[in-house]
PDB file of N, CA and C in Angstrom:
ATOM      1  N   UNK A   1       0.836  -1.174   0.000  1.00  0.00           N
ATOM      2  CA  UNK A   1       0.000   0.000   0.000  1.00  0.00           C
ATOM      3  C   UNK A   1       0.885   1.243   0.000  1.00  0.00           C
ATOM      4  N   UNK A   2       0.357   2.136  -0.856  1.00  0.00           N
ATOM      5  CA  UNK A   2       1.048   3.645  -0.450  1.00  0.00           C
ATOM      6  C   UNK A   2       0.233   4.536  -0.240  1.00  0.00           C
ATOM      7  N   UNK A   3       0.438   5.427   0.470  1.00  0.00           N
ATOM      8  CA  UNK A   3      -0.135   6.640   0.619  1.00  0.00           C
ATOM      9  C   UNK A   3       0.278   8.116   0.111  1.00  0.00           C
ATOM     10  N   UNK A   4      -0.551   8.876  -0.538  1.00  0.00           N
ATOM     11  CA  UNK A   4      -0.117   9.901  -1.099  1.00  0.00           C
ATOM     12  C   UNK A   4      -0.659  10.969  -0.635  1.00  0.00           C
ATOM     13  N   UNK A   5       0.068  11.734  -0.058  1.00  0.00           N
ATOM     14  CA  UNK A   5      -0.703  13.168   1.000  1.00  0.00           C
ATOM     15  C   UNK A   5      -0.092  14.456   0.708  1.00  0.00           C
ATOM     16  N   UNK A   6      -0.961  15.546   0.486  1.00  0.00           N
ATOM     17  CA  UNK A   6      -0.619  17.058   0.622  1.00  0.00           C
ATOM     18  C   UNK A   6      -1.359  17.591   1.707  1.00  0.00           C
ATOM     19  N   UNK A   7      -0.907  18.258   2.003  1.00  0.00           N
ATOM     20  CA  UNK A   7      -1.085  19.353   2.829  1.00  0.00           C
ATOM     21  C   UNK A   7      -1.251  20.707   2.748  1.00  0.00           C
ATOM     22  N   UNK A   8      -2.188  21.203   2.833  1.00  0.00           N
ATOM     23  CA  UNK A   8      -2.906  22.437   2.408  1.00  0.00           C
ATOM     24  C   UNK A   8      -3.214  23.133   3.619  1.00  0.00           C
ATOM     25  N   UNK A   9      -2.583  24.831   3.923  1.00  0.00           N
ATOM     26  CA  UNK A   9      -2.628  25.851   4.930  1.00  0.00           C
ATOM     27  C   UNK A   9      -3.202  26.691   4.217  1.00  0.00           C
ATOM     28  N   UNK A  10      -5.401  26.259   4.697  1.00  0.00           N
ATOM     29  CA  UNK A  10      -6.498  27.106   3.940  1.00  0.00           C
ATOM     30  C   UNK A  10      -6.472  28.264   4.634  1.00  0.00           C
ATOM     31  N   UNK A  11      -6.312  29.357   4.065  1.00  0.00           N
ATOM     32  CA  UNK A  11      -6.964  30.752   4.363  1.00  0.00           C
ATOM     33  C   UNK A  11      -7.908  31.059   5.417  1.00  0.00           C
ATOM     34  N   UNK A  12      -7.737  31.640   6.711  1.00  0.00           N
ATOM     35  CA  UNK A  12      -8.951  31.834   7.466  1.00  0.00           C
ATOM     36  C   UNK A  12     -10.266  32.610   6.814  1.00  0.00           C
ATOM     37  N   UNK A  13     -11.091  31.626   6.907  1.00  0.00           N
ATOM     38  CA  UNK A  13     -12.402  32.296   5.960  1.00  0.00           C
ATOM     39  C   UNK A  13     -12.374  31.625   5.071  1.00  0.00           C
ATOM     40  N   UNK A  14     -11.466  30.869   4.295  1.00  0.00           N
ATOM     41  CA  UNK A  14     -11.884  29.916   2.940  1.00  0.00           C
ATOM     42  C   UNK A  14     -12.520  29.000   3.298  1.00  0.00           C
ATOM     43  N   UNK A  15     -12.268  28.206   4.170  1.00  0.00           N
ATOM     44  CA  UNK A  15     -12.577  26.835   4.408  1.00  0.00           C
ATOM     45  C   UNK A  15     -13.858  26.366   3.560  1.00  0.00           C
ATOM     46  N   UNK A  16     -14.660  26.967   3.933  1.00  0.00           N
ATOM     47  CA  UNK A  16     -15.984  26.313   3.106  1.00  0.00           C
ATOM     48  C   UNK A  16     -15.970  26.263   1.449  1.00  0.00           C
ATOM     49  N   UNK A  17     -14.974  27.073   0.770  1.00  0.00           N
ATOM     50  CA  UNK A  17     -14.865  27.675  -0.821  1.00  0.00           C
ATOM     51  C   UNK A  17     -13.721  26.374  -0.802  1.00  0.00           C
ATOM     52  N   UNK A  18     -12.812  25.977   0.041  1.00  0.00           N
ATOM     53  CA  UNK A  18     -11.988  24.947  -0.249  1.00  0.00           C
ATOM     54  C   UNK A  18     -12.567  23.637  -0.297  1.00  0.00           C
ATOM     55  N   UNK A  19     -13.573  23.559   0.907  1.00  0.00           N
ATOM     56  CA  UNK A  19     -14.060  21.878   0.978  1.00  0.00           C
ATOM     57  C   UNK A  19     -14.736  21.638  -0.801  1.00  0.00           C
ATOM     58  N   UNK A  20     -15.970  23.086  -0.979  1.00  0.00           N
ATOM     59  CA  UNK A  20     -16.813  22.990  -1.722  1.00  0.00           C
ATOM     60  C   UNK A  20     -15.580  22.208  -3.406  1.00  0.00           C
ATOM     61  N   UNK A  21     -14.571  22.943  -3.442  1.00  0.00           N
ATOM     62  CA  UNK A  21     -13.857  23.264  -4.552  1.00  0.00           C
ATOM     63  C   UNK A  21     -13.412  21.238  -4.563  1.00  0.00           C
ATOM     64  N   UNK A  22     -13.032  20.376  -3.409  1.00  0.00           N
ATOM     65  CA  UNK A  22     -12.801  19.475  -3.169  1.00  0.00           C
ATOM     66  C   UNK A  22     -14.643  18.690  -3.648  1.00  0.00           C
ATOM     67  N   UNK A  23     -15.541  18.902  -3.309  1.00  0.00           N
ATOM     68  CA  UNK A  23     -16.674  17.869  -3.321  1.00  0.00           C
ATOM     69  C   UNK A  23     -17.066  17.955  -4.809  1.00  0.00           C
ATOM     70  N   UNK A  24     -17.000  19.188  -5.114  1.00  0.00           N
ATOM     71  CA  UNK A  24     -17.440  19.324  -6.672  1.00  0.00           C
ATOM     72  C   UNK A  24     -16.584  18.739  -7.991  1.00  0.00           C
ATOM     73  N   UNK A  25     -15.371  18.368  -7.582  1.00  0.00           N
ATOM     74  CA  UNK A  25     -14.366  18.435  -8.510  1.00  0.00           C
ATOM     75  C   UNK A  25     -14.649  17.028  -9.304  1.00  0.00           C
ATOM     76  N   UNK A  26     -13.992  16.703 -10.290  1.00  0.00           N
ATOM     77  CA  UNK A  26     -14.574  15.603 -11.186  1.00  0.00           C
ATOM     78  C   UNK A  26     -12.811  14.884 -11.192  1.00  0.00           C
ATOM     79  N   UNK A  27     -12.716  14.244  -9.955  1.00  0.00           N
ATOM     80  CA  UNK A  27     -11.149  13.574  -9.696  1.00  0.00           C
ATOM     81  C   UNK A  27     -10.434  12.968 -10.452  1.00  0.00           C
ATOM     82  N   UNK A  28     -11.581  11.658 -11.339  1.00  0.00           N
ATOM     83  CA  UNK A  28     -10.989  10.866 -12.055  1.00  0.00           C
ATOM     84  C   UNK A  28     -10.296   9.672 -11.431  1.00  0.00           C
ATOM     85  N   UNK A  29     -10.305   9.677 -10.367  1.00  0.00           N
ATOM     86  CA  UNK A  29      -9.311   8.628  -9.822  1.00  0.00           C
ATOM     87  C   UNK A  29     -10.430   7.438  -9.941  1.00  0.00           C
ATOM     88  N   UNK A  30     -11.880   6.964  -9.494  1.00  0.00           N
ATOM     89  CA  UNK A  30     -12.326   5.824 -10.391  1.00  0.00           C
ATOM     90  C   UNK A  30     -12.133   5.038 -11.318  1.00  0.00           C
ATOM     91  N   UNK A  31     -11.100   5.975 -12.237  1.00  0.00           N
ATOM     92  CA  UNK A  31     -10.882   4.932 -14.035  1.00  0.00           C
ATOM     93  C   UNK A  31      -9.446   4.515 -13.437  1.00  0.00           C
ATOM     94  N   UNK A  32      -8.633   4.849 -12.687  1.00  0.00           N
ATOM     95  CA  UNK A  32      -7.052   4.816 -12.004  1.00  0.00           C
ATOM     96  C   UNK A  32      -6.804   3.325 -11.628  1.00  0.00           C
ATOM     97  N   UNK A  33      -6.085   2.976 -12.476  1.00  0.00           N
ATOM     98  CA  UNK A  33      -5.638   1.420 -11.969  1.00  0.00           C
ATOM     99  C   UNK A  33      -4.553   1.480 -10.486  1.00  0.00           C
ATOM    100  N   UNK A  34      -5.629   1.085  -9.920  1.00  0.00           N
ATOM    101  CA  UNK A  34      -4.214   1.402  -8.216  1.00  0.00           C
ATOM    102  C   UNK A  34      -4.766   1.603  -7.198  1.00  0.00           C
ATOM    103  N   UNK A  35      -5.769   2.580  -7.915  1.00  0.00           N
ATOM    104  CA  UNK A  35      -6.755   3.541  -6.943  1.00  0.00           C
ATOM    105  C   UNK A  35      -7.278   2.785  -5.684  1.00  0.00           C
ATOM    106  N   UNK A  36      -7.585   2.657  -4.523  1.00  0.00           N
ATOM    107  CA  UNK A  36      -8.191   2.456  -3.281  1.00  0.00           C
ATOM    108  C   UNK A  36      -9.035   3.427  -2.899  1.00  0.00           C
ATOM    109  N   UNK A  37      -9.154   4.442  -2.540  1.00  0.00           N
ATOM    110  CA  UNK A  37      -9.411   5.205  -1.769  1.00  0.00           C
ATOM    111  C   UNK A  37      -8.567   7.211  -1.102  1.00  0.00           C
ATOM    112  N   UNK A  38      -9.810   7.681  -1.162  1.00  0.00           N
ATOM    113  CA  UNK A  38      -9.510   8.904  -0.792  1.00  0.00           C
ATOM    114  C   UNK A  38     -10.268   9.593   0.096  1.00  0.00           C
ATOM    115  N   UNK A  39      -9.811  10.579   0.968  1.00  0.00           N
ATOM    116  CA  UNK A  39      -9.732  11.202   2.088  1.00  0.00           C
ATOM    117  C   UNK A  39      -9.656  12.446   1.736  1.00  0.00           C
ATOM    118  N   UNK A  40      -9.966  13.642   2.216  1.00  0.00           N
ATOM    119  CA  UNK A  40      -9.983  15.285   2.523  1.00  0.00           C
ATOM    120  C   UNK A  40     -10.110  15.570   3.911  1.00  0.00           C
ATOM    121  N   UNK A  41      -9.227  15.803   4.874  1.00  0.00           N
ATOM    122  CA  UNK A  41      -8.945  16.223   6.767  1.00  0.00           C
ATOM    123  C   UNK A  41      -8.875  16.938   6.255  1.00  0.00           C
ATOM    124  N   UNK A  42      -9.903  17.593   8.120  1.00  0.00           N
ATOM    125  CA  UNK A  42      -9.355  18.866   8.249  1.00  0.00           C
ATOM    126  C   UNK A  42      -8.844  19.432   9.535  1.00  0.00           C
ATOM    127  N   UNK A  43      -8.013  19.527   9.824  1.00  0.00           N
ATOM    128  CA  UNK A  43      -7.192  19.896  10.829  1.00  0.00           C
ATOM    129  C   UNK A  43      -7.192  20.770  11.916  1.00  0.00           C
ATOM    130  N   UNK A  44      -5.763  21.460  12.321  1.00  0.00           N
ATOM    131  CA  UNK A  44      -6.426  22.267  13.568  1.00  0.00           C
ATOM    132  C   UNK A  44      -6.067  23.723  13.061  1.00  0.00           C
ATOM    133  N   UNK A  45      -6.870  24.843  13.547  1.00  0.00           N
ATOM    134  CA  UNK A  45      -6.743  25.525  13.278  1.00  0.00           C
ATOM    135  C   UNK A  45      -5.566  26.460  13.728  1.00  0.00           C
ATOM    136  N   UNK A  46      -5.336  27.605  13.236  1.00  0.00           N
ATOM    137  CA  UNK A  46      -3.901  28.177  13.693  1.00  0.00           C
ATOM    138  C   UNK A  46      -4.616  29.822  13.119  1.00  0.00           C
ATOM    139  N   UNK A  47      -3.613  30.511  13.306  1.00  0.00           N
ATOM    140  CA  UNK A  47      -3.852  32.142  13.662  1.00  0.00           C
ATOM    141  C   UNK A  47      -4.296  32.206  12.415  1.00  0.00           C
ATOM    142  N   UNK A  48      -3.638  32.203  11.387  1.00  0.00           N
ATOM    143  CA  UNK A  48      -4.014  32.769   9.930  1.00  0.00           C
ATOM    144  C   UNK A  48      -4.014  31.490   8.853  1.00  0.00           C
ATOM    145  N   UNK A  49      -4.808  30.597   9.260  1.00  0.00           N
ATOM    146  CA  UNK A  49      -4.929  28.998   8.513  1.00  0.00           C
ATOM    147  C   UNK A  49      -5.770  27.761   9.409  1.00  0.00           C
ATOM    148  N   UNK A  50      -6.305  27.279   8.302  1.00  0.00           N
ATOM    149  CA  UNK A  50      -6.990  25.754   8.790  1.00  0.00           C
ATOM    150  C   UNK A  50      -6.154  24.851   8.308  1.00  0.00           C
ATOM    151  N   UNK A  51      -5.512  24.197   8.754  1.00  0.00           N
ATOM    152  CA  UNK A  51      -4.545  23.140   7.852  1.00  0.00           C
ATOM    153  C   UNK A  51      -5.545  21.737   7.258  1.00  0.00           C
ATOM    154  N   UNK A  52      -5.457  21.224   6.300  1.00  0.00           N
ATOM    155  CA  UNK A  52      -5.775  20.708   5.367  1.00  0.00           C
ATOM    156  C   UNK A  52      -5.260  19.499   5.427  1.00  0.00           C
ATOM    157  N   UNK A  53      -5.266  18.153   5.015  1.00  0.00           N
ATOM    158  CA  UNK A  53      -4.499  16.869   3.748  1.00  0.00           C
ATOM    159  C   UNK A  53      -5.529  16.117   3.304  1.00  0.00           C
ATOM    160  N   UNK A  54      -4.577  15.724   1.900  1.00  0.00           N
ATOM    161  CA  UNK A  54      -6.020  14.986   1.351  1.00  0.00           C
ATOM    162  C   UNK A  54      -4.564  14.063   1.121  1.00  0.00           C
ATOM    163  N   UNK A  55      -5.633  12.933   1.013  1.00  0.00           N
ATOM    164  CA  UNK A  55      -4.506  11.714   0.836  1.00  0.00           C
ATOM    165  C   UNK A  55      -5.810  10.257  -0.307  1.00  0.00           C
ATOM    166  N   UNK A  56      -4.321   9.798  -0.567  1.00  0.00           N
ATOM    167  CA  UNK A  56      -5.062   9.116  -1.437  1.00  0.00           C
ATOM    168  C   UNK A  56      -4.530   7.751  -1.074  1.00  0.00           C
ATOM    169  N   UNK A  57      -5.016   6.985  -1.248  1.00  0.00           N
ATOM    170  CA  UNK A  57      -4.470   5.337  -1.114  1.00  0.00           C
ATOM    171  C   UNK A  57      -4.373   4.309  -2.137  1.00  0.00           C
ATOM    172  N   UNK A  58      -3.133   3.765  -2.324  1.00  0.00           N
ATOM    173  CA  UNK A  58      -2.992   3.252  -3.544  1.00  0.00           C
ATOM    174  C   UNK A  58      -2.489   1.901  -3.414  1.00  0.00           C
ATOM    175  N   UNK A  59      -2.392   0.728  -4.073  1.00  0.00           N
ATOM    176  CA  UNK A  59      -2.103  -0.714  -4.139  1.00  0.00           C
ATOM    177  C   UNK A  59      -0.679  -0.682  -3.967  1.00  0.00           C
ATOM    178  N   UNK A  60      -0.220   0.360  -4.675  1.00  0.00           N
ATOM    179  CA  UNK A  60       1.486   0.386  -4.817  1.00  0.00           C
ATOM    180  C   UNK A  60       2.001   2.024  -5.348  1.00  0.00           C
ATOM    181  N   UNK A  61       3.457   2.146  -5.048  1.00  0.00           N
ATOM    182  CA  UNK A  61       3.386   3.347  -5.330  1.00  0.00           C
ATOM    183  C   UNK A  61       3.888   3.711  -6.673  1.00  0.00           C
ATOM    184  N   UNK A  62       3.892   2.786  -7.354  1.00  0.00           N
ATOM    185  CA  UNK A  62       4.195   2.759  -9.451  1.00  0.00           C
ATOM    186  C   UNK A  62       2.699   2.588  -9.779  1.00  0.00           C
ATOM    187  N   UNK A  63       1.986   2.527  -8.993  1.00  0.00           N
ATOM    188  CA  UNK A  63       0.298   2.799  -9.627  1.00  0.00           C
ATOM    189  C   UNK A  63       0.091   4.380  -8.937  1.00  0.00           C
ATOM    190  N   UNK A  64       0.481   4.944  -8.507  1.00  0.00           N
ATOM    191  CA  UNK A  64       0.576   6.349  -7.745  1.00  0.00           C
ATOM    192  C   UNK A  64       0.780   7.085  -8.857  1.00  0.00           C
ATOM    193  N   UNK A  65       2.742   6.775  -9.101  1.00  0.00           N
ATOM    194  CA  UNK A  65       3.333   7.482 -10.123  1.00  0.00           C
ATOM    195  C   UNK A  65       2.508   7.429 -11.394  1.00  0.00           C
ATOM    196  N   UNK A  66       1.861   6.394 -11.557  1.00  0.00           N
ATOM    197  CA  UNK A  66       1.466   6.100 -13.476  1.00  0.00           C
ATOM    198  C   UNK A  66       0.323   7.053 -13.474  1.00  0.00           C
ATOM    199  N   UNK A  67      -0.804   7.205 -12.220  1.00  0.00           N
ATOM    200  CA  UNK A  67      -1.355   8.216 -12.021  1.00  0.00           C
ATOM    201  C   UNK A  67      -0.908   9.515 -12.390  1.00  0.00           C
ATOM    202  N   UNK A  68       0.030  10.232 -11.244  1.00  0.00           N
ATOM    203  CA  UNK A  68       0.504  11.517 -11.746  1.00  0.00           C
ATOM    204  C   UNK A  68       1.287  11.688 -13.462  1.00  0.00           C
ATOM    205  N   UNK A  69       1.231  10.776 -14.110  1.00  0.00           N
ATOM    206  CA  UNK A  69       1.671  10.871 -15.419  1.00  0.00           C
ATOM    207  C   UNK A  69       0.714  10.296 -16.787  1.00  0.00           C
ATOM    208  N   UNK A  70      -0.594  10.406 -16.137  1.00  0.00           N
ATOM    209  CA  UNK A  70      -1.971   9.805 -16.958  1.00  0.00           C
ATOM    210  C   UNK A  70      -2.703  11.313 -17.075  1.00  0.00           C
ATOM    211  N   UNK A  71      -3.549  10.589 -18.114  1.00  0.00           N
ATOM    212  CA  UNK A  71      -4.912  12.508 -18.829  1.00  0.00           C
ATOM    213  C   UNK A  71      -5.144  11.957 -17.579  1.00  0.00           C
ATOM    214  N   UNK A  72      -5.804  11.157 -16.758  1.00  0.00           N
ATOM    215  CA  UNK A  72      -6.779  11.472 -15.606  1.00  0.00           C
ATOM    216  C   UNK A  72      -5.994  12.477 -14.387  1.00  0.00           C
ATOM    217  N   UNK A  73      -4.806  12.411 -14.545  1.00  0.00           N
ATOM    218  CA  UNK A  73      -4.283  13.232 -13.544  1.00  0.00           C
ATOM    219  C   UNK A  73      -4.381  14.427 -13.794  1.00  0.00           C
ATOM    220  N   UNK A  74      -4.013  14.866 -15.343  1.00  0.00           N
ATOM    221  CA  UNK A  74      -4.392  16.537 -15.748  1.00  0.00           C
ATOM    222  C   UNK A  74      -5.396  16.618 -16.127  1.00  0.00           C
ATOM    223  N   UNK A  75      -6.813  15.787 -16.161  1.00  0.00           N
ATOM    224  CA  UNK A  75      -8.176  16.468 -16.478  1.00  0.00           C
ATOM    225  C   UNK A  75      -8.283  17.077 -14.460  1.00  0.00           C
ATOM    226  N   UNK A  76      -8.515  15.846 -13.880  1.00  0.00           N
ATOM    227  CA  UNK A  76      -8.586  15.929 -12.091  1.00  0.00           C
ATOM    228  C   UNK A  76      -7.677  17.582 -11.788  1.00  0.00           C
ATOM    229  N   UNK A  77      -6.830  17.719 -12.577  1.00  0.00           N
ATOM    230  CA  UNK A  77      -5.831  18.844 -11.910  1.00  0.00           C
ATOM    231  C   UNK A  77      -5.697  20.136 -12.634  1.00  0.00           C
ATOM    232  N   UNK A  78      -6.495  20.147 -14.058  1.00  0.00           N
ATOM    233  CA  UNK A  78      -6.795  21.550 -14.840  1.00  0.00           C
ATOM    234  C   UNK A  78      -6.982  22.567 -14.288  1.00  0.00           C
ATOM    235  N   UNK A  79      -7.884  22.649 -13.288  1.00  0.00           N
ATOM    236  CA  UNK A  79      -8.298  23.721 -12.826  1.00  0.00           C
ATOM    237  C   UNK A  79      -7.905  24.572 -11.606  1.00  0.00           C
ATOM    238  N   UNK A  80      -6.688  23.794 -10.986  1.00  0.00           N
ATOM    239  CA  UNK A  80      -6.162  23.512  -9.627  1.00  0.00           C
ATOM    240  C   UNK A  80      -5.278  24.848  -9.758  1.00  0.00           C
ATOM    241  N   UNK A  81      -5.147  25.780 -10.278  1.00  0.00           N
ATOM    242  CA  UNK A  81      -4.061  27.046 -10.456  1.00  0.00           C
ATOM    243  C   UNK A  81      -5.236  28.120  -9.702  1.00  0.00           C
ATOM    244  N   UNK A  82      -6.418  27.934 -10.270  1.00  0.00           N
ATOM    245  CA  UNK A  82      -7.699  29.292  -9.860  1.00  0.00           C
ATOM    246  C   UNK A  82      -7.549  29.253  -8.303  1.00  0.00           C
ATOM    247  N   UNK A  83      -7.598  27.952  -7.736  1.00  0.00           N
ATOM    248  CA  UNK A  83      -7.792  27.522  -6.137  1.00  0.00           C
ATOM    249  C   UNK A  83      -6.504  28.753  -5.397  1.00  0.00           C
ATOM    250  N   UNK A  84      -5.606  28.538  -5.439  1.00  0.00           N
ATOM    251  CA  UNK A  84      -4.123  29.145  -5.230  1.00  0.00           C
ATOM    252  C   UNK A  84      -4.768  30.440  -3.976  1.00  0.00           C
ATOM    253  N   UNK A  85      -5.647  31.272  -4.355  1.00  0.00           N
ATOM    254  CA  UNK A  85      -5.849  32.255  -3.489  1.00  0.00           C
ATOM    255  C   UNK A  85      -6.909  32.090  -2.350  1.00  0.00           C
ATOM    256  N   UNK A  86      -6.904  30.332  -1.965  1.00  0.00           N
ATOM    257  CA  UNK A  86      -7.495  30.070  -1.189  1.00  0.00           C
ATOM    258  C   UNK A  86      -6.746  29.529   0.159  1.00  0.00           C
ATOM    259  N   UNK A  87      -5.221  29.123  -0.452  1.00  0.00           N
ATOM    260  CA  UNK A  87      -4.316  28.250   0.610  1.00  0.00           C
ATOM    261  C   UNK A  87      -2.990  29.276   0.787  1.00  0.00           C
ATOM    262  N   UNK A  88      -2.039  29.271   1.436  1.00  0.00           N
ATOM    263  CA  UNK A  88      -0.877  29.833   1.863  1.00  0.00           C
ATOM    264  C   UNK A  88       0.371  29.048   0.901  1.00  0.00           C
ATOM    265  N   UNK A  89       0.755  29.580   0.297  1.00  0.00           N
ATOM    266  CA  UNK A  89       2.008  28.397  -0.328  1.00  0.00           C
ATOM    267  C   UNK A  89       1.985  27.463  -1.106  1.00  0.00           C
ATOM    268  N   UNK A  90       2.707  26.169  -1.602  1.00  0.00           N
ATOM    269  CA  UNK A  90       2.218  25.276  -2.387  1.00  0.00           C
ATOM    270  C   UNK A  90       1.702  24.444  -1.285  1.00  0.00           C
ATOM    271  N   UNK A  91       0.923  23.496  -1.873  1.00  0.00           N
ATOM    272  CA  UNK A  91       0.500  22.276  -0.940  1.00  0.00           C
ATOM    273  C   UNK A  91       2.035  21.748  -0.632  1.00  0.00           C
ATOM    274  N   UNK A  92       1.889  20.985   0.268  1.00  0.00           N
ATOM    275  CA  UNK A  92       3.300  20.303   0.992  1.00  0.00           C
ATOM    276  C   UNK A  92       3.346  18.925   0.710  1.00  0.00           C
ATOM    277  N   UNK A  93       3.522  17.977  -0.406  1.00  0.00           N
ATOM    278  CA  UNK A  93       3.500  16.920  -0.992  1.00  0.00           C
ATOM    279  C   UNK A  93       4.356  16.022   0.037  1.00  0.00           C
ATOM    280  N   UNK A  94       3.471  14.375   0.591  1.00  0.00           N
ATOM    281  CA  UNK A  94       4.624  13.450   1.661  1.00  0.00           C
ATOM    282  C   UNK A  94       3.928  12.497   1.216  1.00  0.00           C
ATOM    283  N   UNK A  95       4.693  10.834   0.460  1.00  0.00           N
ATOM    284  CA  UNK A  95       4.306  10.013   0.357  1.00  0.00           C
ATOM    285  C   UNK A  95       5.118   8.769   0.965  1.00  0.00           C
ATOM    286  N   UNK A  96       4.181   7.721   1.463  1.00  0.00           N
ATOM    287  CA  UNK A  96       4.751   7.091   2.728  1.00  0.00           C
ATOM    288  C   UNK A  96       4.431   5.694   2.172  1.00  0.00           C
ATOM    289  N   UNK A  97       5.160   4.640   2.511  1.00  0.00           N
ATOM    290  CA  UNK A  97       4.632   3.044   1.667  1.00  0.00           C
ATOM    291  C   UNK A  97       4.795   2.282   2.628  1.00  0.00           C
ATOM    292  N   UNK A  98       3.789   1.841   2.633  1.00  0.00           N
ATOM    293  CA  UNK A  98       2.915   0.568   4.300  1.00  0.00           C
ATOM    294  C   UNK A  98       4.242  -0.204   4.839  1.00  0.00           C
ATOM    295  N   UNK A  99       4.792  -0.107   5.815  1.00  0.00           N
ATOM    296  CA  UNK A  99       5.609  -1.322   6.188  1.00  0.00           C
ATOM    297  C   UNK A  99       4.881  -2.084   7.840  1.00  0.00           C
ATOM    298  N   UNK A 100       3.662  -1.810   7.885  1.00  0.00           N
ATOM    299  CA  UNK A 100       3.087  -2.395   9.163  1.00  0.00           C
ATOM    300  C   UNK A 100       1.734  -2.372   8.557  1.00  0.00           C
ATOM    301  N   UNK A 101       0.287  -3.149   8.567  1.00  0.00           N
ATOM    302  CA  UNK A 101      -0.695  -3.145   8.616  1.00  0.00           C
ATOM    303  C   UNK A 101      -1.699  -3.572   9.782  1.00  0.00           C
ATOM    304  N   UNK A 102      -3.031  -3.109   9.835  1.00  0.00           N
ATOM    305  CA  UNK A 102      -3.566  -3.732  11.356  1.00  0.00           C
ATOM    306  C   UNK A 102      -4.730  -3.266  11.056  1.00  0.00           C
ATOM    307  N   UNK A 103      -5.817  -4.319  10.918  1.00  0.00           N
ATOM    308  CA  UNK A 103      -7.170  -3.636  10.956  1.00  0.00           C
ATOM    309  C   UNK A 103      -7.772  -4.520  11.980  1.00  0.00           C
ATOM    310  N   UNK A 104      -8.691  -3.924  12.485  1.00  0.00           N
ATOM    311  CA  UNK A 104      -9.673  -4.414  13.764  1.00  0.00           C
ATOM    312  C   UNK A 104     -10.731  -5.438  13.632  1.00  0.00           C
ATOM    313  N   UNK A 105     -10.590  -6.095  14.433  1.00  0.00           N
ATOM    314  CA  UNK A 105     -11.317  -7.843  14.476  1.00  0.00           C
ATOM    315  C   UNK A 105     -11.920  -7.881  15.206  1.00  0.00           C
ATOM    316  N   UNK A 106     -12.683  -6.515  15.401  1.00  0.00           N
ATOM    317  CA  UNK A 106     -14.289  -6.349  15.692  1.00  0.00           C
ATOM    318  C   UNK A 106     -15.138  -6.498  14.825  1.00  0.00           C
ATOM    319  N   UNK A 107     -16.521  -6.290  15.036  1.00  0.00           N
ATOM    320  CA  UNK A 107     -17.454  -6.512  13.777  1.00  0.00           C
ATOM    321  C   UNK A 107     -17.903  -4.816  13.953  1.00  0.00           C
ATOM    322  N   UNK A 108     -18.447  -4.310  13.115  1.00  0.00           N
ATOM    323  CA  UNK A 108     -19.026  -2.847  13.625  1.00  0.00           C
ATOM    324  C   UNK A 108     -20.717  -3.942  14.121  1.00  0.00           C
ATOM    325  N   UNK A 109     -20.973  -2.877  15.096  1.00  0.00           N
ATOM    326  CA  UNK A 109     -22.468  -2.774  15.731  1.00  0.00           C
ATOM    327  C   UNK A 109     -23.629  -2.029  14.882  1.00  0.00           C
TER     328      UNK A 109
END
C-alpha cells in the first residue's frame, strides 16, 4: 500500500470555498488502476490557517506514479491554479509506503 498526501494551509475564511472546490471536482481517480481510496482532513486551526491533507491510497506506489503521469491526472488537476488564493504556499507533498498493517477484528455494531 502507499499513501499519497498534501497538505494544504487554507486561508482563514476559505474553508468552506476549499471543501466545496474538493466535493465538486470531477477527480478521475475511479478509471485509475491502483486507486483504493480517498480522504480530505481537516485539521487544527492556527492564527491565519486551517490546515488541510487529502490523501489518497494506492495498491502500490508505481500505480501512484502512473497516475501523476496519466490525462486522468491533468483532467482531475486543470483547474487547480484558480484555487491558489485560497491556501498559503504550495500544498506540501509526503508520500509514505505501508511497512506495518492492522485492521480491527471487531465486527461494527
Amino acid at each position: 500500500m502507499y499513501l499519497a498526501m498534501n497538505r494544504f494551509k487554507v486561508n482563514k475564511g476559505s474553508e468552506a470555498d476549499f471543501e466545496t472546490v474538493w466535493r465538486t471536482r470531477d477527480s478521475h481517480l475511479d478509471s485509475v488502476p491502483g486507486f483504493v481510496e480517498f480522504h480530505l482532513l481537516k485539521g487544527p486551526e492556527r492564527e491565519d490557517h486551517t490546515l488541510y491533507s487529502s490523501h489518497t491510497i494506492w495498491r502500490s506506489q508505481e500505480d501512484f506514479e502512473a497516475w501523476t503521469k496519466s490525462d486522468a491526472f491533468r483532467q482531475a488537476h486543470k483547474s487547480a491554479g484558480g484555487n491558489k488564493p485560497l491556501f498559503l504556499g504550495h500544498p506540501e507533498f509526503e508520500g509514505f509506503e505501508s511497512v506495518l498493517a492492522q485492521k480491527s477484528t471487531k465486527t461494527a455494531a
